[in-house]
PDB file of N, CA and C in Angstrom:
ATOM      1  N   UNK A   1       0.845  -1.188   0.000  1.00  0.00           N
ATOM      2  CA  UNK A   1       0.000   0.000   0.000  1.00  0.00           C
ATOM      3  C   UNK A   1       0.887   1.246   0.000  1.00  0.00           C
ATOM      4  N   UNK A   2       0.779   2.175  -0.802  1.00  0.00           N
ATOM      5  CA  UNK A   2       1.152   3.361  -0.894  1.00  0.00           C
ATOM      6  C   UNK A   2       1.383   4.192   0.365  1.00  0.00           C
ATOM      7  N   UNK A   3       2.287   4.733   0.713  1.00  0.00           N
ATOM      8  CA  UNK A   3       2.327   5.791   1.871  1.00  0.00           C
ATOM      9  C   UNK A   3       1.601   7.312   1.690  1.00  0.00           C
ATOM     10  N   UNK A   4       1.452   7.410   3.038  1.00  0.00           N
ATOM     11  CA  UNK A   4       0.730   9.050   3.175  1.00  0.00           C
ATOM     12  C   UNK A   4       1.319  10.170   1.830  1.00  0.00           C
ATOM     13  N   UNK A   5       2.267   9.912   1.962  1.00  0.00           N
ATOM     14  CA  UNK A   5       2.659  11.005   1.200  1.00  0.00           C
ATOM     15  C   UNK A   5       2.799  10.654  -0.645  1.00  0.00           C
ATOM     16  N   UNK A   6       3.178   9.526  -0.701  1.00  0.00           N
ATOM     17  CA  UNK A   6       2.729   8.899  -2.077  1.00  0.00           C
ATOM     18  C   UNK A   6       1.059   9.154  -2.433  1.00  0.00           C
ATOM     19  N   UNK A   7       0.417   8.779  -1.725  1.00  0.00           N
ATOM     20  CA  UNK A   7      -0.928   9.101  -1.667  1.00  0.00           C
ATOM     21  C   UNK A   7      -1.155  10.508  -1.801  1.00  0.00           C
ATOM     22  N   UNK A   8      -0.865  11.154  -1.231  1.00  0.00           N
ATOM     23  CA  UNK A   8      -1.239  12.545  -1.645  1.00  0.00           C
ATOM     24  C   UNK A   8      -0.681  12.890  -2.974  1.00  0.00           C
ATOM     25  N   UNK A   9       1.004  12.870  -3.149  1.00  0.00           N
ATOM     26  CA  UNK A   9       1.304  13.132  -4.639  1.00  0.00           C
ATOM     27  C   UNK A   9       0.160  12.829  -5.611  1.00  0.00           C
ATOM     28  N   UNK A  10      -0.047  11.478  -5.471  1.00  0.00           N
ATOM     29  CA  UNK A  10      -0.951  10.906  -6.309  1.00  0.00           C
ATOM     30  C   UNK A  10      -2.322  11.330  -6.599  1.00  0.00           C
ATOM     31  N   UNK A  11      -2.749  12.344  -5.805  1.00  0.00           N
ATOM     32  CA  UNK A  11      -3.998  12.726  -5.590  1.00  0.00           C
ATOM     33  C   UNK A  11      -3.664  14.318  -6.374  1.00  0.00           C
ATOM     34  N   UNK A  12      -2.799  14.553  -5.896  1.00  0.00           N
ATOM     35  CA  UNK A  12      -2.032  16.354  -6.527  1.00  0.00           C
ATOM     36  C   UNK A  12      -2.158  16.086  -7.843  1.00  0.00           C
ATOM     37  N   UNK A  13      -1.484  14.790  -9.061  1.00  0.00           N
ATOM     38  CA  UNK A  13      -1.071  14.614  -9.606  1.00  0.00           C
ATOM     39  C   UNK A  13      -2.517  14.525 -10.527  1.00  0.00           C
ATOM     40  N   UNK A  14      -3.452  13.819  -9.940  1.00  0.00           N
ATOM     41  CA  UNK A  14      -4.819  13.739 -10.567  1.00  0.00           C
ATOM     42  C   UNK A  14      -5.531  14.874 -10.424  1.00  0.00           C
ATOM     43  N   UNK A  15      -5.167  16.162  -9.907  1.00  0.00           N
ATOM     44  CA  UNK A  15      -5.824  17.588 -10.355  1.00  0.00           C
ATOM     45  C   UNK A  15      -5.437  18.073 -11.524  1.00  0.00           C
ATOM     46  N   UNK A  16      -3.796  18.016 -11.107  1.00  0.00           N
ATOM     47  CA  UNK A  16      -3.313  18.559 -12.492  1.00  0.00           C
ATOM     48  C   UNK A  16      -3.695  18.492 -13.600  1.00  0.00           C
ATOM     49  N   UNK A  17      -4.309  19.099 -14.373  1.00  0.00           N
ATOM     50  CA  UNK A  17      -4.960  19.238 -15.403  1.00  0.00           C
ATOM     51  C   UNK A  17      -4.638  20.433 -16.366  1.00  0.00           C
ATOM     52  N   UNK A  18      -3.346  20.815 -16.466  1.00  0.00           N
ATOM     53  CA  UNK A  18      -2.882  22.311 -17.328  1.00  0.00           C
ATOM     54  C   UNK A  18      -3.253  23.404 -17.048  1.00  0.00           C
ATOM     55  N   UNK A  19      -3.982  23.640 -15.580  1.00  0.00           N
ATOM     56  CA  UNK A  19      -4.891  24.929 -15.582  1.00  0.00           C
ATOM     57  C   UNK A  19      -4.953  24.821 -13.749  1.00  0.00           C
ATOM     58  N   UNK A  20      -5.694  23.759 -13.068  1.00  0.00           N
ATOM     59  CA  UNK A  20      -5.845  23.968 -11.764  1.00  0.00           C
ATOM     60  C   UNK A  20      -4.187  23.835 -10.566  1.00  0.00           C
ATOM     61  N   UNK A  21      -3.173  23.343 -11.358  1.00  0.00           N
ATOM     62  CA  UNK A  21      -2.304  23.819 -10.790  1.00  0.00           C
ATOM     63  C   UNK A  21      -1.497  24.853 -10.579  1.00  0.00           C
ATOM     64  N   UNK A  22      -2.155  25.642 -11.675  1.00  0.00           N
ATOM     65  CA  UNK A  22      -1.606  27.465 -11.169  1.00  0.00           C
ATOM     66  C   UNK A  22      -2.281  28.263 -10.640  1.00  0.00           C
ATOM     67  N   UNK A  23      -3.241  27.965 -10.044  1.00  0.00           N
ATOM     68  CA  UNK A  23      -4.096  28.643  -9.252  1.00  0.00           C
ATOM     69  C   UNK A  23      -4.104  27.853  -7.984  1.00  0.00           C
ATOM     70  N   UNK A  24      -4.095  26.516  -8.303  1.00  0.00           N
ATOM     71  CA  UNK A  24      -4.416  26.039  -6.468  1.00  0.00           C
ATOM     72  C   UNK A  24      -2.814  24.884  -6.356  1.00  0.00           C
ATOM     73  N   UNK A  25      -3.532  24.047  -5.164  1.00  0.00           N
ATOM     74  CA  UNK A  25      -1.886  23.337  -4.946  1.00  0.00           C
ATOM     75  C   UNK A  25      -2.038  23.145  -3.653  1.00  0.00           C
ATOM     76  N   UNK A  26      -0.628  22.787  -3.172  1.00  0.00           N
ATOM     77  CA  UNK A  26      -0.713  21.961  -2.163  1.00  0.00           C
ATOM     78  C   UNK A  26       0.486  23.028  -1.260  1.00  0.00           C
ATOM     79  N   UNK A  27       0.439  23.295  -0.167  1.00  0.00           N
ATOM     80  CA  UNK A  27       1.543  23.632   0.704  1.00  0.00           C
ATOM     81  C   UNK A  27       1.535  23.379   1.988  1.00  0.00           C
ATOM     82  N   UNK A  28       2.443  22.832   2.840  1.00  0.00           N
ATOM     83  CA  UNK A  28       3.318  21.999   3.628  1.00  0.00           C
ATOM     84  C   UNK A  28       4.257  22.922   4.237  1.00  0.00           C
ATOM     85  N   UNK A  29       4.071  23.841   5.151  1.00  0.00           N
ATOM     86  CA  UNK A  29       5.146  24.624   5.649  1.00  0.00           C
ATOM     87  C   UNK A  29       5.351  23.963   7.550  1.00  0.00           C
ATOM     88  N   UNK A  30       6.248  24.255   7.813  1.00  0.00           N
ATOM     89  CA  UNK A  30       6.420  24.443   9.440  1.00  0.00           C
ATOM     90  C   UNK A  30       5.919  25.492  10.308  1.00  0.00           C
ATOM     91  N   UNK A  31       5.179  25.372  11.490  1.00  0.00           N
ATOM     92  CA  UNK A  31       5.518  26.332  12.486  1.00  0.00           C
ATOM     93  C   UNK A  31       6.474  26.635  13.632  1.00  0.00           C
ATOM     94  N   UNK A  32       6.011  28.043  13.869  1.00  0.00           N
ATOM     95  CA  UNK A  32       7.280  27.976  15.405  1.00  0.00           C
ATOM     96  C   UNK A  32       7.014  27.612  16.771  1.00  0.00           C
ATOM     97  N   UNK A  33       5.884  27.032  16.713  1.00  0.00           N
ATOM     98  CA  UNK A  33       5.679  26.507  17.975  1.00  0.00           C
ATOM     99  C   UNK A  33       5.656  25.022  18.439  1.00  0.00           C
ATOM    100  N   UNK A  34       6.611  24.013  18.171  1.00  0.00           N
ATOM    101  CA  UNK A  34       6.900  23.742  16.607  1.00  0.00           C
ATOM    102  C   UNK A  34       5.997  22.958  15.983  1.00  0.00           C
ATOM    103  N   UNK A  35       5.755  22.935  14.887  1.00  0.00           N
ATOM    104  CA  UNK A  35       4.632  22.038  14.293  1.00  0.00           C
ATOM    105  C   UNK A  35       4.416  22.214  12.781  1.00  0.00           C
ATOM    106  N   UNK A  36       2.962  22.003  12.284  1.00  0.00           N
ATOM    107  CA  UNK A  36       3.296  21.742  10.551  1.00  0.00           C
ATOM    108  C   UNK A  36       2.237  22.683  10.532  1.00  0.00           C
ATOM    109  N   UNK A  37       1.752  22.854   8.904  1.00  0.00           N
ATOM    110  CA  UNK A  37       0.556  23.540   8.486  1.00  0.00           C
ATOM    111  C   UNK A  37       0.493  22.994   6.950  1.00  0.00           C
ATOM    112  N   UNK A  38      -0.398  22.422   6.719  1.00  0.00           N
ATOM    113  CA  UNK A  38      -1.029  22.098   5.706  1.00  0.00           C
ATOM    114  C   UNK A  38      -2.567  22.711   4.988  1.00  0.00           C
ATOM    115  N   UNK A  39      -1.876  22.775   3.814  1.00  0.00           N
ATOM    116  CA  UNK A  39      -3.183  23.621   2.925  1.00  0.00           C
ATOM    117  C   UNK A  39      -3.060  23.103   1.444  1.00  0.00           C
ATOM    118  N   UNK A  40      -4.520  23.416   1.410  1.00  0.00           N
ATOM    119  CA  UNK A  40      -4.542  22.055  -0.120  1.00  0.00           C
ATOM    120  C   UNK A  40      -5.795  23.297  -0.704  1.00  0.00           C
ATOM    121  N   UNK A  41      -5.434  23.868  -1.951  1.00  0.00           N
ATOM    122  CA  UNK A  41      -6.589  24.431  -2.092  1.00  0.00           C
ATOM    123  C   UNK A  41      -7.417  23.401  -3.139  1.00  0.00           C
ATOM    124  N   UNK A  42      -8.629  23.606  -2.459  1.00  0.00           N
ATOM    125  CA  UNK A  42      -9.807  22.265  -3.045  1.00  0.00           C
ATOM    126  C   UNK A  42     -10.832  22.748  -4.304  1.00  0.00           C
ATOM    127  N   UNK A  43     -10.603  24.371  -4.129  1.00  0.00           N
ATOM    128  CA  UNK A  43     -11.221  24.881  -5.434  1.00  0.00           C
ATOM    129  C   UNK A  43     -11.403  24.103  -7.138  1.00  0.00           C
ATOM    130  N   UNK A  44     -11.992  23.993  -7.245  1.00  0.00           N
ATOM    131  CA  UNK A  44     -12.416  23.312  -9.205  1.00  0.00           C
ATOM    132  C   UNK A  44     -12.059  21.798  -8.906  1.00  0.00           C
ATOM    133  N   UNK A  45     -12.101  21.162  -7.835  1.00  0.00           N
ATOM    134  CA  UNK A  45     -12.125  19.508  -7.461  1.00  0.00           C
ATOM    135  C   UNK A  45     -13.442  19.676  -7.464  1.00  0.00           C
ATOM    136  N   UNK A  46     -13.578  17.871  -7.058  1.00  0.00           N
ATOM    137  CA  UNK A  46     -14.743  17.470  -7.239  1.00  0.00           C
ATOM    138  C   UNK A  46     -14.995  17.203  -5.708  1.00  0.00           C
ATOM    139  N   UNK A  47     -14.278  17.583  -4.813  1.00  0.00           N
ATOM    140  CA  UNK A  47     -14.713  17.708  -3.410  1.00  0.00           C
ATOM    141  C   UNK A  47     -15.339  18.347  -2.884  1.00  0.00           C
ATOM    142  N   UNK A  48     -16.780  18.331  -2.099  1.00  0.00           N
ATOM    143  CA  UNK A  48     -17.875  18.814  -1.774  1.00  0.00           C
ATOM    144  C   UNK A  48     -17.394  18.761  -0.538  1.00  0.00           C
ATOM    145  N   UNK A  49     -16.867  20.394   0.006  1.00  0.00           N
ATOM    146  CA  UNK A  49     -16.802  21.082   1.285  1.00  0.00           C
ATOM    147  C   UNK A  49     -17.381  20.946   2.547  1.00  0.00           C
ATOM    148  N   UNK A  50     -18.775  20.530   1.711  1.00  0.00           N
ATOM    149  CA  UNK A  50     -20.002  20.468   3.310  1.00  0.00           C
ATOM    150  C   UNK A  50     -20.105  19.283   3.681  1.00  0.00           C
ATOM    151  N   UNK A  51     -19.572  18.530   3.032  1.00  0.00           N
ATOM    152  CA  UNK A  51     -18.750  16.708   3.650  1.00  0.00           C
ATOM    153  C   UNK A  51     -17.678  16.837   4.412  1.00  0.00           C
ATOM    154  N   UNK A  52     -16.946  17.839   4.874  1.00  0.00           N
ATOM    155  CA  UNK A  52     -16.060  18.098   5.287  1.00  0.00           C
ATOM    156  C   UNK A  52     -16.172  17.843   6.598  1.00  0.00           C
ATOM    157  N   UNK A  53     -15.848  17.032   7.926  1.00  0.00           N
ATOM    158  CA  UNK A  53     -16.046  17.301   9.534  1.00  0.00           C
ATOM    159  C   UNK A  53     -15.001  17.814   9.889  1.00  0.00           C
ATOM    160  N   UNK A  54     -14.631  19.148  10.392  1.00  0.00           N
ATOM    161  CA  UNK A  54     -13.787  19.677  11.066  1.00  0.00           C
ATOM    162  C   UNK A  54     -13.087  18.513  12.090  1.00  0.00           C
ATOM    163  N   UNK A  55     -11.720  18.318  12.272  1.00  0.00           N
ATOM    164  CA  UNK A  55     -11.598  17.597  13.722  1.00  0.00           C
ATOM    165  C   UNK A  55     -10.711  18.792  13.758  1.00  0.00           C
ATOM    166  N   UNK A  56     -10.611  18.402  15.400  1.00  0.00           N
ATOM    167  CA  UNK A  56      -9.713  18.871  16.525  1.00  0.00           C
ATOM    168  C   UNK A  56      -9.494  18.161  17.576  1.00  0.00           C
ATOM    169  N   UNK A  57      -8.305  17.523  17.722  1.00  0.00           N
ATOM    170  CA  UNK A  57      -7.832  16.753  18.682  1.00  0.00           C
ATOM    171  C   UNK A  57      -6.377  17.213  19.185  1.00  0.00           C
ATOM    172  N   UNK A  58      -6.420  17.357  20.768  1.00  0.00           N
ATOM    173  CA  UNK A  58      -5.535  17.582  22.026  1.00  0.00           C
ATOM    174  C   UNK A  58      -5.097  16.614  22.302  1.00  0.00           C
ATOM    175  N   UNK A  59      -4.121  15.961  21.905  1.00  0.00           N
ATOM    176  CA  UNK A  59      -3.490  15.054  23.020  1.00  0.00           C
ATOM    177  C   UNK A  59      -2.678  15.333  24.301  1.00  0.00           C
ATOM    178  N   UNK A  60      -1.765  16.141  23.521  1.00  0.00           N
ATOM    179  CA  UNK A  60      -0.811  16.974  24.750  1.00  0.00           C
ATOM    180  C   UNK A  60      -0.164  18.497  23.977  1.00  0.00           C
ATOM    181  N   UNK A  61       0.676  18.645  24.513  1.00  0.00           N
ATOM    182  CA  UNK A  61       1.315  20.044  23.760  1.00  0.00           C
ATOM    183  C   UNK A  61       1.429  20.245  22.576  1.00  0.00           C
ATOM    184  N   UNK A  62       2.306  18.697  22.689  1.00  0.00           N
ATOM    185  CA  UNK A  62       3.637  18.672  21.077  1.00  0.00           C
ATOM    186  C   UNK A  62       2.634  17.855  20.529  1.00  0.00           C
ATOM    187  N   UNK A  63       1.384  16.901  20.650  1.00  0.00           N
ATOM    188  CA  UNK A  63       0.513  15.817  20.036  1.00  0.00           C
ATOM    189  C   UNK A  63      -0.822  16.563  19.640  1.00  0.00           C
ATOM    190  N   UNK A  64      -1.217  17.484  18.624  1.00  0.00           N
ATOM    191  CA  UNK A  64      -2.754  17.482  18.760  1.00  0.00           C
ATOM    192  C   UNK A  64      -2.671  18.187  16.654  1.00  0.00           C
ATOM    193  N   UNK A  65      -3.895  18.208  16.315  1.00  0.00           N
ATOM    194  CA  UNK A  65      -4.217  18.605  15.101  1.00  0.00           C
ATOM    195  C   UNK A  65      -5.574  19.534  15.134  1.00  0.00           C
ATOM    196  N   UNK A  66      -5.494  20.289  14.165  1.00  0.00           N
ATOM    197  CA  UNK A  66      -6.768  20.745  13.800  1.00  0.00           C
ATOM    198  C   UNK A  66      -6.820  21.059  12.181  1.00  0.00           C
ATOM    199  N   UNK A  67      -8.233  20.294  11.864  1.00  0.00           N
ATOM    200  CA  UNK A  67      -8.326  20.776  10.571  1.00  0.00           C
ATOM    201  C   UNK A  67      -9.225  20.817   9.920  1.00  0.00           C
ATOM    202  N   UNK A  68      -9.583  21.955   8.898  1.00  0.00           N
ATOM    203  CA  UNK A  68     -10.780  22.773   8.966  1.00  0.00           C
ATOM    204  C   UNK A  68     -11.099  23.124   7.141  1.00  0.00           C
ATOM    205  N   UNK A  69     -11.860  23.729   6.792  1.00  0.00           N
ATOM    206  CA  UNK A  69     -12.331  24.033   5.564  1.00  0.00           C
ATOM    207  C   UNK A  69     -12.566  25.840   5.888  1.00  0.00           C
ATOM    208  N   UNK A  70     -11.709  26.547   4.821  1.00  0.00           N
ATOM    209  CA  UNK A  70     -11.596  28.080   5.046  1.00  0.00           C
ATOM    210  C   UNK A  70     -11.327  28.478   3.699  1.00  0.00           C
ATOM    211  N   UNK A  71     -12.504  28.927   3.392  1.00  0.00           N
ATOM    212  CA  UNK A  71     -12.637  29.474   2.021  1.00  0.00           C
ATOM    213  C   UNK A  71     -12.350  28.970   0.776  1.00  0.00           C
ATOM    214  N   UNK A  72     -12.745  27.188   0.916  1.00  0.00           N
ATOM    215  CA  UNK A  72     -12.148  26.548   0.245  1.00  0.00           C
ATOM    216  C   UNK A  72     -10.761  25.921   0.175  1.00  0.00           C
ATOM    217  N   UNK A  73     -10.382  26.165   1.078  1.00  0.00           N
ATOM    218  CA  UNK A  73      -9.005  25.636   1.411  1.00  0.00           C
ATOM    219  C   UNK A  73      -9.342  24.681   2.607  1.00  0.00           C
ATOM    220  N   UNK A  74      -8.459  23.355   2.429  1.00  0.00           N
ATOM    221  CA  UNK A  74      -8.257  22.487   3.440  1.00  0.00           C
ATOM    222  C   UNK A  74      -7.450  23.007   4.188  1.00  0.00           C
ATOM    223  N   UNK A  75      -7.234  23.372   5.709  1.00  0.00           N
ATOM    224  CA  UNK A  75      -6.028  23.561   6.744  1.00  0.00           C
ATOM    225  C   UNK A  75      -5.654  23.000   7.180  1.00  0.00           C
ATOM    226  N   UNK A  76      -4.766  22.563   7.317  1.00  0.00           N
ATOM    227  CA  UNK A  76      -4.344  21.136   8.903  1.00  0.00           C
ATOM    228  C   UNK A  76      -3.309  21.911   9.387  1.00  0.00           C
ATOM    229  N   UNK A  77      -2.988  21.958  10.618  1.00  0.00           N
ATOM    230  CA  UNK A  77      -2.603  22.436  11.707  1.00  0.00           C
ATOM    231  C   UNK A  77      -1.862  21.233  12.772  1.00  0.00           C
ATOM    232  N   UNK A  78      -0.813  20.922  12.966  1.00  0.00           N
ATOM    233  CA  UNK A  78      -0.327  20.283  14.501  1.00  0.00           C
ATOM    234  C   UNK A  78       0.852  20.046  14.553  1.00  0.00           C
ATOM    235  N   UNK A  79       1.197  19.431  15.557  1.00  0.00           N
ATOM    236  CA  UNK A  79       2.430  19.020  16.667  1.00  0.00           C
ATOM    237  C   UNK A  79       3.375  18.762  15.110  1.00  0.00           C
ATOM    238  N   UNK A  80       4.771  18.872  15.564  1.00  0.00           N
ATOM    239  CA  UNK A  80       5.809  18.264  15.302  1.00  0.00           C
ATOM    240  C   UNK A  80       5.922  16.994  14.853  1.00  0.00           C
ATOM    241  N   UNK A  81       5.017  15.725  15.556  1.00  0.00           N
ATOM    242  CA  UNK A  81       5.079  14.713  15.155  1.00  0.00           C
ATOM    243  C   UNK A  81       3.535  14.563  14.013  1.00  0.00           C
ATOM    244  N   UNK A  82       2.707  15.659  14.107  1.00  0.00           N
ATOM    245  CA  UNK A  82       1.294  15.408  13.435  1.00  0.00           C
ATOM    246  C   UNK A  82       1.641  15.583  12.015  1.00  0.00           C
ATOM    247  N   UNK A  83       2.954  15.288  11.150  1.00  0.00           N
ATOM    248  CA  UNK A  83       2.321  15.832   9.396  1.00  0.00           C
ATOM    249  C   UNK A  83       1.329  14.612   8.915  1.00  0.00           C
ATOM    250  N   UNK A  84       1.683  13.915   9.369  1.00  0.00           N
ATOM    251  CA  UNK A  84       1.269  12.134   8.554  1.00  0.00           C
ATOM    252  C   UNK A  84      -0.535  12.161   9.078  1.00  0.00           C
ATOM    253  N   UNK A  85      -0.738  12.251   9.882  1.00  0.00           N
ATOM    254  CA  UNK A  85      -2.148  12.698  10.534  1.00  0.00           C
ATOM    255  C   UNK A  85      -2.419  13.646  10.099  1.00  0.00           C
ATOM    256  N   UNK A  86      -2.208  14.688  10.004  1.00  0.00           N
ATOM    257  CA  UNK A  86      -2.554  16.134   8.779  1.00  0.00           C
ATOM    258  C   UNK A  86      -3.265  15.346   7.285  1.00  0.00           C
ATOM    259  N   UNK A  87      -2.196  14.715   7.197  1.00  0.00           N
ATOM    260  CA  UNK A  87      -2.654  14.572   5.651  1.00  0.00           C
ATOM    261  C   UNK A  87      -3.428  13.254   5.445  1.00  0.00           C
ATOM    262  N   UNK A  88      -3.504  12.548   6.524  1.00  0.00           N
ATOM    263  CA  UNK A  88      -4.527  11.481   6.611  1.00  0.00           C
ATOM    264  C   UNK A  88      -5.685  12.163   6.426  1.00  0.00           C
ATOM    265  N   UNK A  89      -6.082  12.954   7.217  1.00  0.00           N
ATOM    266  CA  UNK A  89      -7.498  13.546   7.009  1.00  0.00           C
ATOM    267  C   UNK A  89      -7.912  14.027   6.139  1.00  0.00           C
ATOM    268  N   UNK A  90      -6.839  14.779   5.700  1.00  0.00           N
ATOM    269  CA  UNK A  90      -7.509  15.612   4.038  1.00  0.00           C
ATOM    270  C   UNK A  90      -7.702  13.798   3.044  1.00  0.00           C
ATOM    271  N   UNK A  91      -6.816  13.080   2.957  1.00  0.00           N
ATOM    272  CA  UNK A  91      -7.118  11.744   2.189  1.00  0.00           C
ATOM    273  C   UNK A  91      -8.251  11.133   2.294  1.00  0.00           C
ATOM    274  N   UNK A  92      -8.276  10.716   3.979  1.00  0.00           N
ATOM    275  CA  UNK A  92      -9.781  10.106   3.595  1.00  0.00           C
ATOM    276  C   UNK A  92     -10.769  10.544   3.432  1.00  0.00           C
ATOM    277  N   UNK A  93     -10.782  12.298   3.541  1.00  0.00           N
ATOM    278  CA  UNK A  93     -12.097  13.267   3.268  1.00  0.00           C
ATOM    279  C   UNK A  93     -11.934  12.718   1.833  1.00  0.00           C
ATOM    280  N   UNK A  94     -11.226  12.872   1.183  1.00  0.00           N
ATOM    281  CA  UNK A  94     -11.005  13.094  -0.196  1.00  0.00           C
ATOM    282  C   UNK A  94     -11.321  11.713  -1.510  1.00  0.00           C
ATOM    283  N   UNK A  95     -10.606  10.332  -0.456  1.00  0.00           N
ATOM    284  CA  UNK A  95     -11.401   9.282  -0.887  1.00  0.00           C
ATOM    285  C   UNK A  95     -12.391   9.001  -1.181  1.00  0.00           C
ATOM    286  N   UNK A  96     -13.398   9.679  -0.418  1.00  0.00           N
ATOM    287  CA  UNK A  96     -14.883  10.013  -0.126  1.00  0.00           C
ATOM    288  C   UNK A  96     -15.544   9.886  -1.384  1.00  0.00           C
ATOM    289  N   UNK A  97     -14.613  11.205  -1.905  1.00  0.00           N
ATOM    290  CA  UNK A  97     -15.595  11.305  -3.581  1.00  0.00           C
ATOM    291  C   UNK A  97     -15.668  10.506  -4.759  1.00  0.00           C
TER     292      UNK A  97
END
Protein backbone atom coordinates (compact mmCIF):
# COMPACT_ATOMS: atom_id res chain seq x y z
CA UNK A 1 0.00 0.00 0.00
CA UNK A 2 1.15 3.36 -0.89
CA UNK A 3 2.33 5.79 1.87
CA UNK A 4 0.73 9.05 3.18
CA UNK A 5 2.66 11.01 1.20
CA UNK A 6 2.73 8.90 -2.08
CA UNK A 7 -0.93 9.10 -1.67
CA UNK A 8 -1.24 12.54 -1.65
CA UNK A 9 1.30 13.13 -4.64
CA UNK A 10 -0.95 10.91 -6.31
CA UNK A 11 -4.00 12.73 -5.59
CA UNK A 12 -2.03 16.35 -6.53
CA UNK A 13 -1.07 14.61 -9.61
CA UNK A 14 -4.82 13.74 -10.57
CA UNK A 15 -5.82 17.59 -10.36
CA UNK A 16 -3.31 18.56 -12.49
CA UNK A 17 -4.96 19.24 -15.40
CA UNK A 18 -2.88 22.31 -17.33
CA UNK A 19 -4.89 24.93 -15.58
CA UNK A 20 -5.85 23.97 -11.76
CA UNK A 21 -2.30 23.82 -10.79
CA UNK A 22 -1.61 27.47 -11.17
CA UNK A 23 -4.10 28.64 -9.25
CA UNK A 24 -4.42 26.04 -6.47
CA UNK A 25 -1.89 23.34 -4.95
CA UNK A 26 -0.71 21.96 -2.16
CA UNK A 27 1.54 23.63 0.70
CA UNK A 28 3.32 22.00 3.63
CA UNK A 29 5.15 24.62 5.65
CA UNK A 30 6.42 24.44 9.44
CA UNK A 31 5.52 26.33 12.49
CA UNK A 32 7.28 27.98 15.40
CA UNK A 33 5.68 26.51 17.97
CA UNK A 34 6.90 23.74 16.61
CA UNK A 35 4.63 22.04 14.29
CA UNK A 36 3.30 21.74 10.55
CA UNK A 37 0.56 23.54 8.49
CA UNK A 38 -1.03 22.10 5.71
CA UNK A 39 -3.18 23.62 2.92
CA UNK A 40 -4.54 22.05 -0.12
CA UNK A 41 -6.59 24.43 -2.09
CA UNK A 42 -9.81 22.26 -3.05
CA UNK A 43 -11.22 24.88 -5.43
CA UNK A 44 -12.42 23.31 -9.20
CA UNK A 45 -12.12 19.51 -7.46
CA UNK A 46 -14.74 17.47 -7.24
CA UNK A 47 -14.71 17.71 -3.41
CA UNK A 48 -17.88 18.81 -1.77
CA UNK A 49 -16.80 21.08 1.28
CA UNK A 50 -20.00 20.47 3.31
CA UNK A 51 -18.75 16.71 3.65
CA UNK A 52 -16.06 18.10 5.29
CA UNK A 53 -16.05 17.30 9.53
CA UNK A 54 -13.79 19.68 11.07
CA UNK A 55 -11.60 17.60 13.72
CA UNK A 56 -9.71 18.87 16.52
CA UNK A 57 -7.83 16.75 18.68
CA UNK A 58 -5.53 17.58 22.03
CA UNK A 59 -3.49 15.05 23.02
CA UNK A 60 -0.81 16.97 24.75
CA UNK A 61 1.32 20.04 23.76
CA UNK A 62 3.64 18.67 21.08
CA UNK A 63 0.51 15.82 20.04
CA UNK A 64 -2.75 17.48 18.76
CA UNK A 65 -4.22 18.60 15.10
CA UNK A 66 -6.77 20.74 13.80
CA UNK A 67 -8.33 20.78 10.57
CA UNK A 68 -10.78 22.77 8.97
CA UNK A 69 -12.33 24.03 5.56
CA UNK A 70 -11.60 28.08 5.05
CA UNK A 71 -12.64 29.47 2.02
CA UNK A 72 -12.15 26.55 0.24
CA UNK A 73 -9.00 25.64 1.41
CA UNK A 74 -8.26 22.49 3.44
CA UNK A 75 -6.03 23.56 6.74
CA UNK A 76 -4.34 21.14 8.90
CA UNK A 77 -2.60 22.44 11.71
CA UNK A 78 -0.33 20.28 14.50
CA UNK A 79 2.43 19.02 16.67
CA UNK A 80 5.81 18.26 15.30
CA UNK A 81 5.08 14.71 15.16
CA UNK A 82 1.29 15.41 13.44
CA UNK A 83 2.32 15.83 9.40
CA UNK A 84 1.27 12.13 8.55
CA UNK A 85 -2.15 12.70 10.53
CA UNK A 86 -2.55 16.13 8.78
CA UNK A 87 -2.65 14.57 5.65
CA UNK A 88 -4.53 11.48 6.61
CA UNK A 89 -7.50 13.55 7.01
CA UNK A 90 -7.51 15.61 4.04
CA UNK A 91 -7.12 11.74 2.19
CA UNK A 92 -9.78 10.11 3.59
CA UNK A 93 -12.10 13.27 3.27
CA UNK A 94 -11.00 13.09 -0.20
CA UNK A 95 -11.40 9.28 -0.89
CA UNK A 96 -14.88 10.01 -0.13
CA UNK A 97 -15.60 11.31 -3.58
Amino acid sequence: MPDTMQRLQAWYASMCDGEWEHGCGVRIETLDNPGWSVRIDVRETDLNIDDFVAVSIRRSDEDWIVCEIKASVYEGHGGAGNLSEIVEVFLRWAKKM
